[in-house]
Protein backbone atom coordinates (compact mmCIF):
# COMPACT_ATOMS: atom_id res chain seq x y z
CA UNK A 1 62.68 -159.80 132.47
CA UNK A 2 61.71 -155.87 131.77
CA UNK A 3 65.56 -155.31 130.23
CA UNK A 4 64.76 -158.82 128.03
CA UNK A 5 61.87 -157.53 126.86
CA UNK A 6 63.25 -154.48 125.59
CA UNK A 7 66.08 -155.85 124.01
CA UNK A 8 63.75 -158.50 122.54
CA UNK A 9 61.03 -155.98 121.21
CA UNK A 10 63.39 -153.98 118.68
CA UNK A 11 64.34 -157.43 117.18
CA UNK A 12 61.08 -158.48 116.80
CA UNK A 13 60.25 -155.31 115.19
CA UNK A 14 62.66 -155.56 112.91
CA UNK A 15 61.80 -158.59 111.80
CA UNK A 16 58.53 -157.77 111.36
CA UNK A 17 59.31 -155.02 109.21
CA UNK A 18 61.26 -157.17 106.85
CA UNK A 19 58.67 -159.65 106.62
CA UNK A 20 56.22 -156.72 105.36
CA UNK A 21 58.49 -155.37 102.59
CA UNK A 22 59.36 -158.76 101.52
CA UNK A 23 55.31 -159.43 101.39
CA UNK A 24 55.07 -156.55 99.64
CA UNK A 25 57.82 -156.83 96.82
CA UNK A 26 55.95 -160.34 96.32
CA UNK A 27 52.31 -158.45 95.39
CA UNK A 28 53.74 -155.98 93.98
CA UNK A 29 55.78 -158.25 91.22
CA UNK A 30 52.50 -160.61 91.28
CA UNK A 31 50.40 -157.55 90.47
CA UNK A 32 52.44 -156.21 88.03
CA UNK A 33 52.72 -159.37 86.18
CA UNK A 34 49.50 -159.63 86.41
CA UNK A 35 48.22 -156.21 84.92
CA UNK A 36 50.82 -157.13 82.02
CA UNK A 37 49.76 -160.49 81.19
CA UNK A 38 46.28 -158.95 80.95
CA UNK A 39 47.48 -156.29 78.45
CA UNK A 40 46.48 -152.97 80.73
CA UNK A 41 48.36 -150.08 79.80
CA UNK A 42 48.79 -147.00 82.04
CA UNK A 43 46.80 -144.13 81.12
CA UNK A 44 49.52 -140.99 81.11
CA UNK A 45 53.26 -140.92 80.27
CA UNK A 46 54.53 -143.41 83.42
CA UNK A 47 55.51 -146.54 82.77
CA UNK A 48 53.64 -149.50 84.45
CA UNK A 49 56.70 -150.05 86.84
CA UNK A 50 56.63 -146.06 88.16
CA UNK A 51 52.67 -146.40 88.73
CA UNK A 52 52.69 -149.21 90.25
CA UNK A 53 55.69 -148.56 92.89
CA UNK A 54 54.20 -144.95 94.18
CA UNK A 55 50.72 -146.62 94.30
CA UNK A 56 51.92 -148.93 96.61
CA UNK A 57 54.67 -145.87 98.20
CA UNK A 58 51.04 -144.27 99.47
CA UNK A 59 49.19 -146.56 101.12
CA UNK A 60 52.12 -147.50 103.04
CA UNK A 61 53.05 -144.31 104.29
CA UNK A 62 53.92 -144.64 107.64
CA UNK A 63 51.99 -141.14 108.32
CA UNK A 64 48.66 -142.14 106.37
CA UNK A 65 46.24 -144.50 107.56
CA UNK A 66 45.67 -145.37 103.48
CA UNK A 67 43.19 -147.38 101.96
CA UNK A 68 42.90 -147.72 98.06
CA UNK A 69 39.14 -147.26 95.84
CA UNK A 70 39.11 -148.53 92.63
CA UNK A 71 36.17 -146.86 89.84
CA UNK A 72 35.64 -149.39 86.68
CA UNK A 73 33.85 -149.23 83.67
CA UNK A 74 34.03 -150.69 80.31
CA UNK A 75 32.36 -148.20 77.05
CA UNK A 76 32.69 -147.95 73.36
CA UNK A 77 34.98 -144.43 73.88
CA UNK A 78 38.45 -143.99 75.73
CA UNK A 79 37.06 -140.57 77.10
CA UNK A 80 33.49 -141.44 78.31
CA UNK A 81 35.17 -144.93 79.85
CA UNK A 82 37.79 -143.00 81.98
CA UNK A 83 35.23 -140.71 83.54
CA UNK A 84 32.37 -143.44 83.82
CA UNK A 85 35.40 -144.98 86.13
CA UNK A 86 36.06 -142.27 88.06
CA UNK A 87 32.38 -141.76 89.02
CA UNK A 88 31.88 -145.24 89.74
CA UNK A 89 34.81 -145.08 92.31
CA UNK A 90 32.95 -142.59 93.96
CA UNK A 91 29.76 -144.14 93.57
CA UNK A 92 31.18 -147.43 94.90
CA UNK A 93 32.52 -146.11 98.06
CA UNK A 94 29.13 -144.58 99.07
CA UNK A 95 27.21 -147.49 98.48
CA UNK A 96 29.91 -149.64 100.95
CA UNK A 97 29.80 -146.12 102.91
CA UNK A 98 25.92 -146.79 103.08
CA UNK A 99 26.10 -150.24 103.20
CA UNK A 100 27.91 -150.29 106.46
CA UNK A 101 25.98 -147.82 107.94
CA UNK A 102 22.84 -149.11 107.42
CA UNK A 103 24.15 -152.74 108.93
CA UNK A 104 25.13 -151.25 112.12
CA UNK A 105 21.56 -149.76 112.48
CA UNK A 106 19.82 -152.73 111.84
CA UNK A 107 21.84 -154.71 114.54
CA UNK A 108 21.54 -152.08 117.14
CA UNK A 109 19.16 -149.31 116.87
CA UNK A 110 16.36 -152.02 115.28
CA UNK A 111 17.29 -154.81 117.55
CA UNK A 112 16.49 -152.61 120.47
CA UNK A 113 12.47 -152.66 119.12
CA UNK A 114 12.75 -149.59 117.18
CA UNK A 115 10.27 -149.95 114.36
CA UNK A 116 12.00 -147.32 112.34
CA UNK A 117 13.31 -148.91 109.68
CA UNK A 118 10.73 -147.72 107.01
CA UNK A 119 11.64 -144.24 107.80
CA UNK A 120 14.90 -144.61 107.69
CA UNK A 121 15.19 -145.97 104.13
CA UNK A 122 15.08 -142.20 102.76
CA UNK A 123 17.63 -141.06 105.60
CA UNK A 124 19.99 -143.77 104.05
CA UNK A 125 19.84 -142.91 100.46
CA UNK A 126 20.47 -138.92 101.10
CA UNK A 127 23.58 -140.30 103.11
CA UNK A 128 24.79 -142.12 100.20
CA UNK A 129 24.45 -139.70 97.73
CA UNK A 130 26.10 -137.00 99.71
CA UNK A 131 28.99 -139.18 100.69
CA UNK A 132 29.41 -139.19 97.29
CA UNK A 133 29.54 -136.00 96.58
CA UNK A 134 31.96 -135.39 99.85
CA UNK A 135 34.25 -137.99 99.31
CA UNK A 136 35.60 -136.07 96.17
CA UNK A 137 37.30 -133.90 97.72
CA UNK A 138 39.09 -136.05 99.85
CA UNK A 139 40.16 -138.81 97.06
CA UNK A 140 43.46 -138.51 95.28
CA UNK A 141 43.91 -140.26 92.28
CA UNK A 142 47.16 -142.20 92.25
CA UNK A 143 47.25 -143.69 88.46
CA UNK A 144 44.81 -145.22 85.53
CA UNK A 145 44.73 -148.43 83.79
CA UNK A 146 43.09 -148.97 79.91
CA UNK A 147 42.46 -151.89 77.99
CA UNK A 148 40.97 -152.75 74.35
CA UNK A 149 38.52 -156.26 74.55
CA UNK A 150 38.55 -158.21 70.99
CA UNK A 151 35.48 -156.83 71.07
CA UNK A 152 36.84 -153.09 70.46
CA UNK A 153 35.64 -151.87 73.81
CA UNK A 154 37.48 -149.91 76.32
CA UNK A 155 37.91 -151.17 79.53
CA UNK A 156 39.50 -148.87 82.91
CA UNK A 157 40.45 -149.26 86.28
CA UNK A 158 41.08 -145.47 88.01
CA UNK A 159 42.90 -146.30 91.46
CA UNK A 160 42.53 -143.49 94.15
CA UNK A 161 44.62 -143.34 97.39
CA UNK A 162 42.31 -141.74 100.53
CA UNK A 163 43.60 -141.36 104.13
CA UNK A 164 40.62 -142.77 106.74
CA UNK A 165 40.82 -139.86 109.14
CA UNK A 166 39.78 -137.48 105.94
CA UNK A 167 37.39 -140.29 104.77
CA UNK A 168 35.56 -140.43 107.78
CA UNK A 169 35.71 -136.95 107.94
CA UNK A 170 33.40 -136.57 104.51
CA UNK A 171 31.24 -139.09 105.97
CA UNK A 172 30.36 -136.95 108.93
CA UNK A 173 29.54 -134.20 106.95
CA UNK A 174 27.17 -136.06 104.99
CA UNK A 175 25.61 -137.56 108.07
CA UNK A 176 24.75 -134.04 109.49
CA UNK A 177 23.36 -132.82 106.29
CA UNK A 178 21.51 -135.79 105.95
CA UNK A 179 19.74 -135.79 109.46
CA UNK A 180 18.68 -132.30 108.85
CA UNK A 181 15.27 -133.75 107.34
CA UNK A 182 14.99 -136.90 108.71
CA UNK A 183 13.29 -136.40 112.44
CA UNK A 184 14.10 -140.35 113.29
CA UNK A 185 17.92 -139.83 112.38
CA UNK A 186 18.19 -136.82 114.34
CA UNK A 187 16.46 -139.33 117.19
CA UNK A 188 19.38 -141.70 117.10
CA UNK A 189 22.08 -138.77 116.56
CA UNK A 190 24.97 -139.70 118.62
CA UNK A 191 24.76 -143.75 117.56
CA UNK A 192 24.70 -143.17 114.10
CA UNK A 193 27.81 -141.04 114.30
CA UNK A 194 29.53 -143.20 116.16
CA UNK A 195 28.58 -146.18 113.38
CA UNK A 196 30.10 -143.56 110.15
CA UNK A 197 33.54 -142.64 112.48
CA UNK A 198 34.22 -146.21 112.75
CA UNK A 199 36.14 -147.43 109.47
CA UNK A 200 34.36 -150.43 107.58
CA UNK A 201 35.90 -153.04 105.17
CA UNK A 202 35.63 -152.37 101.38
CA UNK A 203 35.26 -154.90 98.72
């Protein structure tokens, strides 16, 4: 049974990969089609095609535990629209940063009878703002998407590519920093680190 099973397991795996890239050659074509039929245009000298491919060639690297953040905005001026996008990315992720941090405290910590949650509302808005500031160090920006609306507005996408093991990295720096003047997060120390090195799902 032990020699079936490894003789079985490469096959498997096999298939399994082939499944994947055929999954992925379907959203990337869907995607693409997509972006095109909605008239984006890439920001920067690649075409559409090139963007889109080594996009997708970094968050599957086999060595990267990738996830993607996407900043959009929509303004009267190409240059105030691209950067408005860029910040919201960053904004974005520290609210879902935030978000997530603050739902594992109120299952746990306030479940528990701790009636802590008034002085924690300050601790959780310092975290936010300095994962903010943190995670822009760690986030690569992979390509940039523009649009003009009928209207005559400019609308952008700004996709970044950041690994989780750096991500959660900036999030534990802007834990510790944000405990240093919060008494009640210092309290629950080792729980609310454990809650920011867990990876959370982003919209």
């Amino acid at each position: 049974m032990l020699l079936a099973l490894v003789m079985i397991t490469p096959v498997v795996y096999a298939d399994s990969s082939k499944t994947l890239k055929k999954e992925l050659e379907k959203e990337y074509k869907k995607k693409l089609k997509g972006y095109q039929k909605e008239k984006w245009n890439v920001v920067g000298s690649r075409t559409m095609e090139v963007a889109l491919l080594k996009h997708y060639e970094k968050l599957n690297d086999a060595n990267e535990d990738a996830q993607e953040i996407v900043g959009m905005s929509r303004t009267k001026t190409k240059n105030n629209g691209y950067q408005a996008a860029s910040n919201n990315a960053m904004i974005s992720y520290a609210s879902q940063a935030g978000s997530a941090l603050k739902g594992r405290a109120m299952t746990d910590i306030f479940a528990d009878g701790a009636n802590t949650e008034a002085e924690f509302d300050h601790f959780f808005s310092a975290y936010e703002r300095l994962v903010e500031k943190e995670i822009r160090g760690e986030m690569q920006e992979s390509f940039a998407l523009m649009r003009t609306l009928p209207d005559g507005t400019y609308e952008f996408e700004v996709f970044y590519v950041v690994s989780e093991s750096k991500a959660a990295k900036a999030r534990q720096r802007a834990l510790e920093n944000a405990m240093k003047d919060s008494e009640v997060a210092q309290k629950y120390a080792k729980e609310l680190s454990g809650y920011v090195n867990e990876s959370f799902p982003q919209m």
